[in-house]
N, C-alpha and C. Protein backbone atom coordinates (compact mmCIF):
# COMPACT_ATOMS: atom_id res chain seq x y z
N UNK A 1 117.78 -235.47 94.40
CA UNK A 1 118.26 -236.38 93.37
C UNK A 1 117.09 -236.83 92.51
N UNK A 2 117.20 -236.64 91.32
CA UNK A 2 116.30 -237.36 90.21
C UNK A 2 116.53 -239.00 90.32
N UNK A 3 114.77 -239.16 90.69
CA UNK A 3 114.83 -240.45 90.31
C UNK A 3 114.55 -241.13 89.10
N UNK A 4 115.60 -242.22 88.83
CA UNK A 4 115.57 -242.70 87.03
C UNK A 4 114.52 -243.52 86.80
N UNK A 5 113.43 -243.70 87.62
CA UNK A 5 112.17 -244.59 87.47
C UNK A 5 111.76 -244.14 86.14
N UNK A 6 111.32 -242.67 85.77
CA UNK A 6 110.90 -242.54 85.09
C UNK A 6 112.03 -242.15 83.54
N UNK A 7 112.67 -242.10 83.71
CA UNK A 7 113.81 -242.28 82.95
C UNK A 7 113.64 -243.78 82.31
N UNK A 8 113.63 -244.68 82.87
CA UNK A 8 114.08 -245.88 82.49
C UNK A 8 112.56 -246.09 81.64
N UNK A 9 111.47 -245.85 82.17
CA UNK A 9 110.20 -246.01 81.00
C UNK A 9 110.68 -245.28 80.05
N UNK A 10 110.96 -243.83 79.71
CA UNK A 10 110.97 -243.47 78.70
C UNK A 10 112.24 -243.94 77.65
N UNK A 11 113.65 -245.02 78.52
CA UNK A 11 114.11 -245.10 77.86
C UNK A 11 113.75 -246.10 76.68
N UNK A 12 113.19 -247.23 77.83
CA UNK A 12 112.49 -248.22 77.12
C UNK A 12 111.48 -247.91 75.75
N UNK A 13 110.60 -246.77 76.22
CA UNK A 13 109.71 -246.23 74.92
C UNK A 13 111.04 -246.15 73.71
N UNK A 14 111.55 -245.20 73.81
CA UNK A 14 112.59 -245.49 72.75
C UNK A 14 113.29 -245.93 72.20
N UNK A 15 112.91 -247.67 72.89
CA UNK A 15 114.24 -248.61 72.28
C UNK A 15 112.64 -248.94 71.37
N UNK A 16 111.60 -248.74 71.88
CA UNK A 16 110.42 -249.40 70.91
C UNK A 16 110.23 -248.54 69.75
N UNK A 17 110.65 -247.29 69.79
CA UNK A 17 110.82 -246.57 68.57
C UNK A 17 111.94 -246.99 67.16
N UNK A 18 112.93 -247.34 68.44
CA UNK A 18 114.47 -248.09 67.91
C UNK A 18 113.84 -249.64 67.07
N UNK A 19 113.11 -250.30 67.99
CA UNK A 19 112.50 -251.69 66.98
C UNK A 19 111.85 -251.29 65.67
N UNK A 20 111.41 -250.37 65.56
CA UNK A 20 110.61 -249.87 64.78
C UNK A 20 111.22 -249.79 63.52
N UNK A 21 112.46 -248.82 63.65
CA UNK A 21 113.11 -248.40 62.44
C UNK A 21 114.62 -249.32 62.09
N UNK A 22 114.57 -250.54 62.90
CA UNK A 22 115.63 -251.59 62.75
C UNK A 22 115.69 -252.21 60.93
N UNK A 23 116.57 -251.92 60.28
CA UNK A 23 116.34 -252.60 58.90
C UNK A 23 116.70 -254.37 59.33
N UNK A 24 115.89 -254.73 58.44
CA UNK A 24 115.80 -256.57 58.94
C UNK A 24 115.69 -257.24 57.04
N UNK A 25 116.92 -257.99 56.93
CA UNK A 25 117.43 -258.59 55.96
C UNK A 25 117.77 -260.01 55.94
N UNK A 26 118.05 -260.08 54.91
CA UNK A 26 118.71 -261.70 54.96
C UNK A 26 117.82 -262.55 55.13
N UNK A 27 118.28 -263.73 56.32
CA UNK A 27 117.37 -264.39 56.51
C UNK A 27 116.66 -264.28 57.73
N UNK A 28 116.63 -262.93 58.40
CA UNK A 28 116.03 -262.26 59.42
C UNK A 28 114.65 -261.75 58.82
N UNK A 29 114.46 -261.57 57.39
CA UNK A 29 113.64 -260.77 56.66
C UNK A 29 111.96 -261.44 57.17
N UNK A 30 111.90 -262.89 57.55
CA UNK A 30 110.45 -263.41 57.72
C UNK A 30 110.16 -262.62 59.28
N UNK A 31 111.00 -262.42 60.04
CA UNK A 31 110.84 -261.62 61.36
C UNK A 31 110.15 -260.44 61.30
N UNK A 32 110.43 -260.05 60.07
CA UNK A 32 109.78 -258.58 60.59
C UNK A 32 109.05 -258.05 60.92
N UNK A 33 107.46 -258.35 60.45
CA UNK A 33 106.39 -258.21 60.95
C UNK A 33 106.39 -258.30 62.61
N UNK A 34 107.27 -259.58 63.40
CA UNK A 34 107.08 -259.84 64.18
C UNK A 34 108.15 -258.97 65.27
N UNK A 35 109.05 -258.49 64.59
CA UNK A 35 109.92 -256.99 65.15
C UNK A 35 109.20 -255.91 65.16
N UNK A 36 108.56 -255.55 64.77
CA UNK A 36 107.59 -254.28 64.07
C UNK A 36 106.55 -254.50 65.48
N UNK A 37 105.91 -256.00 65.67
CA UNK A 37 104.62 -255.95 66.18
C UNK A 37 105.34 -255.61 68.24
N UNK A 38 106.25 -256.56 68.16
CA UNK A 38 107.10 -255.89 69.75
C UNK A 38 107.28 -254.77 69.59
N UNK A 39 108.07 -254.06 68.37
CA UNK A 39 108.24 -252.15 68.65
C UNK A 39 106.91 -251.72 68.71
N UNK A 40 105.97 -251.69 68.32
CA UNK A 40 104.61 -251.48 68.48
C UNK A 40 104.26 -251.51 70.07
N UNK A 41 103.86 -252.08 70.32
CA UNK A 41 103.63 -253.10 71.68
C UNK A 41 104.28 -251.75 72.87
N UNK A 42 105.68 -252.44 72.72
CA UNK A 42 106.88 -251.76 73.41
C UNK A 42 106.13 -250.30 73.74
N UNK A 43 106.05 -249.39 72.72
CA UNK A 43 106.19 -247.99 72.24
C UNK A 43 104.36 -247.76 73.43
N UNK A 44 103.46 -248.44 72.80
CA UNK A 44 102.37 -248.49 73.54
C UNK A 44 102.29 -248.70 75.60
N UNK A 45 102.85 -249.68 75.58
CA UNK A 45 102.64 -249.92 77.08
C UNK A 45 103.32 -249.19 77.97
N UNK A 46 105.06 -248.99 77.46
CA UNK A 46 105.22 -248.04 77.89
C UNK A 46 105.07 -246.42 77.71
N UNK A 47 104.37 -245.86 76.81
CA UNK A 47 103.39 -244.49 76.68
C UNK A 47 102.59 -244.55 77.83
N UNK A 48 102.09 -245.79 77.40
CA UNK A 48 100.56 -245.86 79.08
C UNK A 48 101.79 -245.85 80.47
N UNK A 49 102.35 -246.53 80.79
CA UNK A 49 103.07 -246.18 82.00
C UNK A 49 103.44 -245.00 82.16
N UNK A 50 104.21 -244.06 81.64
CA UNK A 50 104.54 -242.93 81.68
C UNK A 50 103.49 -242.21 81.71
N UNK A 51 102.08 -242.13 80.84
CA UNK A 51 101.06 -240.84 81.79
C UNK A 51 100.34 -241.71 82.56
N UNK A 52 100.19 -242.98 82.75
CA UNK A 52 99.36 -243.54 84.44
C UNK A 52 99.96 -242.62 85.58
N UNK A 53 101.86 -242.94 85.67
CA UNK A 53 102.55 -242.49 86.69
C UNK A 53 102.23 -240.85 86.35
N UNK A 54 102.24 -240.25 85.64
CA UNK A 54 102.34 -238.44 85.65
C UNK A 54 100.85 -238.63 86.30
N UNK A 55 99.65 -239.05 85.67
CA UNK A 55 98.70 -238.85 86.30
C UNK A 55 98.26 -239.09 88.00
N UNK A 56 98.94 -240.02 87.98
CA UNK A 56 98.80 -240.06 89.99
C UNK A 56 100.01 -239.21 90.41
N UNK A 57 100.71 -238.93 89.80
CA UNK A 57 102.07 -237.87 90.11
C UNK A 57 101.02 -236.42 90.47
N UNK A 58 100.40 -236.38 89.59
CA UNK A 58 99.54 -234.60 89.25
C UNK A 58 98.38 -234.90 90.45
N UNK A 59 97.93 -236.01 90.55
CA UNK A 59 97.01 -236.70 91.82
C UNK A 59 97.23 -236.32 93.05
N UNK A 60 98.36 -236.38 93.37
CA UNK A 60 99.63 -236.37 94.99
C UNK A 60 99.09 -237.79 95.65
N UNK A 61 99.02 -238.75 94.39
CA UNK A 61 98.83 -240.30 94.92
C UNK A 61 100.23 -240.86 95.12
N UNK A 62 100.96 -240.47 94.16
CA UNK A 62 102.18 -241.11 93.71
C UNK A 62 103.54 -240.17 94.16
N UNK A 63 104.41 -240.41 94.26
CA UNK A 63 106.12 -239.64 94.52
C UNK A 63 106.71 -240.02 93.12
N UNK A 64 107.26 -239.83 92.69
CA UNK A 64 109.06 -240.01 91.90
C UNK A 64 110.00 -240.73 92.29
């Protein structure tokens, strides 16, 4: 059975891709920078989680 550990980082990476390209209007419009700087963020930490874990995965430190 596939475990969704790593599933669930990469889904997360892509909701930070998803912040990214969110259009922000109205009176949401002063946010944006500050939507932009979480999809940022987001997209980053979880990148680093996903090759930390491959890298101790490729190690035989880590399982799935």
């Amino acid at each position: 059975m596939l475990n969704s550990y790593p599933l669930l980082l990469l889904a997360a990476m892509l909701a930070g891709f998803g912040l990214l390209r969110v259009p922000v209007s109205g009176f949401l419009a002063p946010l944006d920078p500050l939507i932009d700087g979480i999809g940022v963020l987001t997209v980053l930490i979880f990148a680093l989680a996903l090759i930390y874990h491959g890298l101790m995965f490729l190690a035989g430190k880590k399982k799935f």
